[in-house]
Protein backbone atom coordinates (compact mmCIF):
# COMPACT_ATOMS: atom_id res chain seq x y z
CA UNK A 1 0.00 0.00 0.00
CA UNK A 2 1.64 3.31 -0.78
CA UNK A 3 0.43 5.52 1.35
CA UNK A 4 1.63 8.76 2.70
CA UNK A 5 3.37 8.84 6.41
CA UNK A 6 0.99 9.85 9.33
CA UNK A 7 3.75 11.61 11.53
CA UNK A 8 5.30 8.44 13.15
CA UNK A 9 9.33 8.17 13.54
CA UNK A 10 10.78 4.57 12.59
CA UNK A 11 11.32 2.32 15.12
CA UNK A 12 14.11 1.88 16.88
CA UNK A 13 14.26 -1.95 16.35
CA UNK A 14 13.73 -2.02 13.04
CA UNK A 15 16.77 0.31 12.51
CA UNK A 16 18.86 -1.90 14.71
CA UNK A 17 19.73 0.76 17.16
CA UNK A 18 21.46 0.87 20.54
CA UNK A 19 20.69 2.34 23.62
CA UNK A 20 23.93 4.34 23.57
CA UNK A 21 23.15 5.76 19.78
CA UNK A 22 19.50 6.54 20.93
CA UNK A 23 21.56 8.65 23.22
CA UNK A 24 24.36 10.29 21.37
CA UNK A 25 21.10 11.26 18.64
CA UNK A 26 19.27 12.95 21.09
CA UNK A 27 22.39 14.55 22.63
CA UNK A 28 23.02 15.88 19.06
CA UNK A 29 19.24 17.31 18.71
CA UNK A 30 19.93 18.93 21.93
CA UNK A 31 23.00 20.83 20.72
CA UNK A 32 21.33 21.67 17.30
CA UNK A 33 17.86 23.30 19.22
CA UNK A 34 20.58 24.85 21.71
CA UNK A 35 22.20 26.37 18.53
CA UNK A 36 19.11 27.19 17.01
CA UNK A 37 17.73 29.00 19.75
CA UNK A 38 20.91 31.52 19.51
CA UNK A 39 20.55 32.03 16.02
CA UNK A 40 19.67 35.24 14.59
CA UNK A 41 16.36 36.62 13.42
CA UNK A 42 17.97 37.24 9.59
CA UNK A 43 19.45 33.42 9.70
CA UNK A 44 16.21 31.83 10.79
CA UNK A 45 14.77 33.62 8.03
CA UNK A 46 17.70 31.72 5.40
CA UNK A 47 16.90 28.21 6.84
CA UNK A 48 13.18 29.25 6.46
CA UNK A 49 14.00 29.81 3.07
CA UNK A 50 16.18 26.68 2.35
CA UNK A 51 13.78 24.20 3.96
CA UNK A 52 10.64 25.55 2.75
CA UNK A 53 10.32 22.98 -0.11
CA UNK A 54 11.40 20.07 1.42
CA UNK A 55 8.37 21.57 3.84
CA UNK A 56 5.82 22.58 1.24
CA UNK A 57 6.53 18.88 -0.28
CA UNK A 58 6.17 16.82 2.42
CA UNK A 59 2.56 19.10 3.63
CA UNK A 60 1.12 18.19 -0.06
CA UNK A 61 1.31 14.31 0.72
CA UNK A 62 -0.05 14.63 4.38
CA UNK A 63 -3.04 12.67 5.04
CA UNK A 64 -5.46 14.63 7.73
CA UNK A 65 -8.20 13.15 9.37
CA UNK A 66 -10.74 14.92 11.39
CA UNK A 67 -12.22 12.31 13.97
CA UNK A 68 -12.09 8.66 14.49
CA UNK A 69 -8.82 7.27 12.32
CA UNK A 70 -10.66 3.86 12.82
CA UNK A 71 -13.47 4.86 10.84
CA UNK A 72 -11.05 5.51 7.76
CA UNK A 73 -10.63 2.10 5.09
CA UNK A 74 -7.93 2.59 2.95
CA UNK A 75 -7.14 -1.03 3.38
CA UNK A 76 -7.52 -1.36 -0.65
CA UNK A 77 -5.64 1.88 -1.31
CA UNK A 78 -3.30 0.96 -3.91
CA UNK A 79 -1.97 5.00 -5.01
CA UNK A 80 -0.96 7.97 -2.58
CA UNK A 81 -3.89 10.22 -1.21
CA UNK A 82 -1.87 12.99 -1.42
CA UNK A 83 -2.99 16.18 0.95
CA UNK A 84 -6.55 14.87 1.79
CA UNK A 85 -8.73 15.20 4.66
CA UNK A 86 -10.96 13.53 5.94
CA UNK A 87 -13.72 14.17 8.54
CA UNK A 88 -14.98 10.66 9.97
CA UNK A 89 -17.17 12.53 12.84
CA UNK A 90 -20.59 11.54 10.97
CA UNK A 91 -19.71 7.82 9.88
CA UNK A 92 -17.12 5.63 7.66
CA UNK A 93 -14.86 6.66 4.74
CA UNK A 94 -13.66 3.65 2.89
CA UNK A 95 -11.46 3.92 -0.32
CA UNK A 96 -10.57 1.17 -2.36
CA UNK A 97 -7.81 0.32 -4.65
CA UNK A 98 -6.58 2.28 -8.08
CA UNK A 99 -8.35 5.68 -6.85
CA UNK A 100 -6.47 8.98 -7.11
CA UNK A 101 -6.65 12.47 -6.02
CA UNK A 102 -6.01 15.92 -6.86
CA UNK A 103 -4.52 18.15 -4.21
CA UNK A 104 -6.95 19.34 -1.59
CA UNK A 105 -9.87 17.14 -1.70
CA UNK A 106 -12.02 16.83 1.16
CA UNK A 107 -14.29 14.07 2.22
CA UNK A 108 -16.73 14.73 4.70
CA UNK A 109 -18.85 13.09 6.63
CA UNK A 110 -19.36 15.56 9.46
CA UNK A 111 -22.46 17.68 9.78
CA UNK A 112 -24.31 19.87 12.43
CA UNK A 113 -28.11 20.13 13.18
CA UNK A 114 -29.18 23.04 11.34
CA UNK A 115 -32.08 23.76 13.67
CA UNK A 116 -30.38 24.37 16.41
CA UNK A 117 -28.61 27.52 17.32
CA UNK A 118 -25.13 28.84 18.95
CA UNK A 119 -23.68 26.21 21.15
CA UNK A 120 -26.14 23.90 21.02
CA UNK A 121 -25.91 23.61 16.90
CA UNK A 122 -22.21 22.76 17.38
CA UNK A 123 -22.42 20.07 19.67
CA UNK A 124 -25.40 18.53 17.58
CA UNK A 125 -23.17 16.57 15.19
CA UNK A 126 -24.66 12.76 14.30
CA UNK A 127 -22.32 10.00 15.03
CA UNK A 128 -23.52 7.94 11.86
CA UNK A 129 -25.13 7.93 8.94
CA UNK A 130 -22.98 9.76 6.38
CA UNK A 131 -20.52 7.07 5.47
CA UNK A 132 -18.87 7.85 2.07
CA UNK A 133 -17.43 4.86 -0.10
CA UNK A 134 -15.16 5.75 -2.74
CA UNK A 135 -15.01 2.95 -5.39
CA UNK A 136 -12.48 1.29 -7.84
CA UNK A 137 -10.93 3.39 -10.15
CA UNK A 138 -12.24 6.61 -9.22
CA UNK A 139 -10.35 9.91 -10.07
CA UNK A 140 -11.51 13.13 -7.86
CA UNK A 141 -9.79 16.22 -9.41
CA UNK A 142 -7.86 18.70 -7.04
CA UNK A 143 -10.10 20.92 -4.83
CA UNK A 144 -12.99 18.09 -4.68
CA UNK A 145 -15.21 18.02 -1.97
CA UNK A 146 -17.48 15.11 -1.11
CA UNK A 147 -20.34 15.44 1.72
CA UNK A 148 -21.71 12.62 3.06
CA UNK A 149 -24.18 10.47 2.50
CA UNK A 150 -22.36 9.33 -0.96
CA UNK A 151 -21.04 6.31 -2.97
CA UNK A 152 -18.73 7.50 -5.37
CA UNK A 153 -19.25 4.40 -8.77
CA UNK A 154 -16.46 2.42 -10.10
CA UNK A 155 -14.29 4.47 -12.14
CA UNK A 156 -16.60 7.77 -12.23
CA UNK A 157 -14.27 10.63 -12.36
CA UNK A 158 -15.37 14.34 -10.27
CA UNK A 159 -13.86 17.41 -11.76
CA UNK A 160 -11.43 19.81 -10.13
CA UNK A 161 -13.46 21.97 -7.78
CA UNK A 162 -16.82 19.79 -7.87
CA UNK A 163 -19.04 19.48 -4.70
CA UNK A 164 -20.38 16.21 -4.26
CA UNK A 165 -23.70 15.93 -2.46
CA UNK A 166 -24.69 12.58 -3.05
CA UNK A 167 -23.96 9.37 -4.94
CA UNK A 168 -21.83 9.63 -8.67
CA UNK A 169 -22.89 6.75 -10.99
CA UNK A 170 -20.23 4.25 -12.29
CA UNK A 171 -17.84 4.98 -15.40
CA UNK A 172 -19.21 8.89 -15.29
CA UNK A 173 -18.13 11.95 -15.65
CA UNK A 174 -19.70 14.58 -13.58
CA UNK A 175 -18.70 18.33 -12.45
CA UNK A 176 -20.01 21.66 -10.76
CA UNK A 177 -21.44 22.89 -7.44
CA UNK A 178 -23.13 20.36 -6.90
CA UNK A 179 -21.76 18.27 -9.24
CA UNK A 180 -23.94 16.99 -12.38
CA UNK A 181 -23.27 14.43 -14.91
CA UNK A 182 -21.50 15.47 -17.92
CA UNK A 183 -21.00 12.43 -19.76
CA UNK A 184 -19.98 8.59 -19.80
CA UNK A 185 -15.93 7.77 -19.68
CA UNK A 186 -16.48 6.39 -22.77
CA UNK A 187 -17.03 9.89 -24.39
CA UNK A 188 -20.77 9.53 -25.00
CA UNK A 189 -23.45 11.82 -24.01
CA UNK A 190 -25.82 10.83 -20.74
């Protein structure tokens, strides 16, 4: 599964490592946040400046999830998510293998009670119900959002920018706010 990391350091097993290296690392870190913390406000600025890609690259591959990370199914996931998030709050998000994404696609299952008001309206948030199921194949343009309740169909493809607001047939193209069928993959008209 190739999958981007979720902020976890190897372990120290696996890499075959000592008690005395795991010291002599973390006595190293120690200097280099001493050193760091005496650095100037112009020099900060250059190593800003030098490790902002390596920064910006590693931020568009991050995986987010809002809620329960047991909710999420990318068990089948066969290509990188890239930067998405996903809100599990309102139910299950299962992906399954050969989908793709554009850059800052959102699926969300989270809601609020709409008739409710101020405090009360935030805290009113369903625990289920809203599960969105992403299927083989599928191919959701950068900027795609997808609310729950929805079932994405085998292969459909969502343009860049679409808002999904319920389920996308199989082998389709669709597109907008809210998102409409366009056409078949195929190239023929609906």
């Amino acid at each position: 599964m190739m999958m981007p990391p979720i902020n976890k350091k190897p372990s120290l097993e696996k890499r075959g490592t000592d008690r005395q290296e795991v010291s002599a690392v973390s006595a190293r870190e120690s200097e280099f946040m001493a050193l760091l913390k005496t650095a100037k406000k112009n020099e900060l600025a250059a190593m800003a400046k030098l490790l902002m890609p390596f920064i910006a690259q590693a931020e568009l591959g991050q995986l987010r999830i809002w809620g329960d990370s047991s909710r999420l199914h990318l068990e089948q996931t066969t290509i990188s998510v890239n930067d998405l998030l996903v809100n599990t709050r309102s139910g299950h998000v299962t992906v399954e293998a050969e989908c793709f994404f554009g850059h800052r696609c959102m699926l969300l299952t989270g809601t609020h009670d709409y008739t409710k008001t101020g405090r009360e309206r935030l805290l009113a948030v369903p625990d289920s119900g809203r599960d969105i199921h992403v299927k083989h194949g599928v191919w959701l343009g950068s900027d795609v959002t997808v609310l729950g309740p929805a079932v994405i169909g085998e292969n459909a493809v969502v343009a860049a920018g679409s808002l999904v607001t319920g389920d996308v047939p199989a082998n389709t193209i669709v597109a907008g706010r809210p998102a409409k069928p366009v056409k078949k993959i195929d190239g023929t008209a609906l």
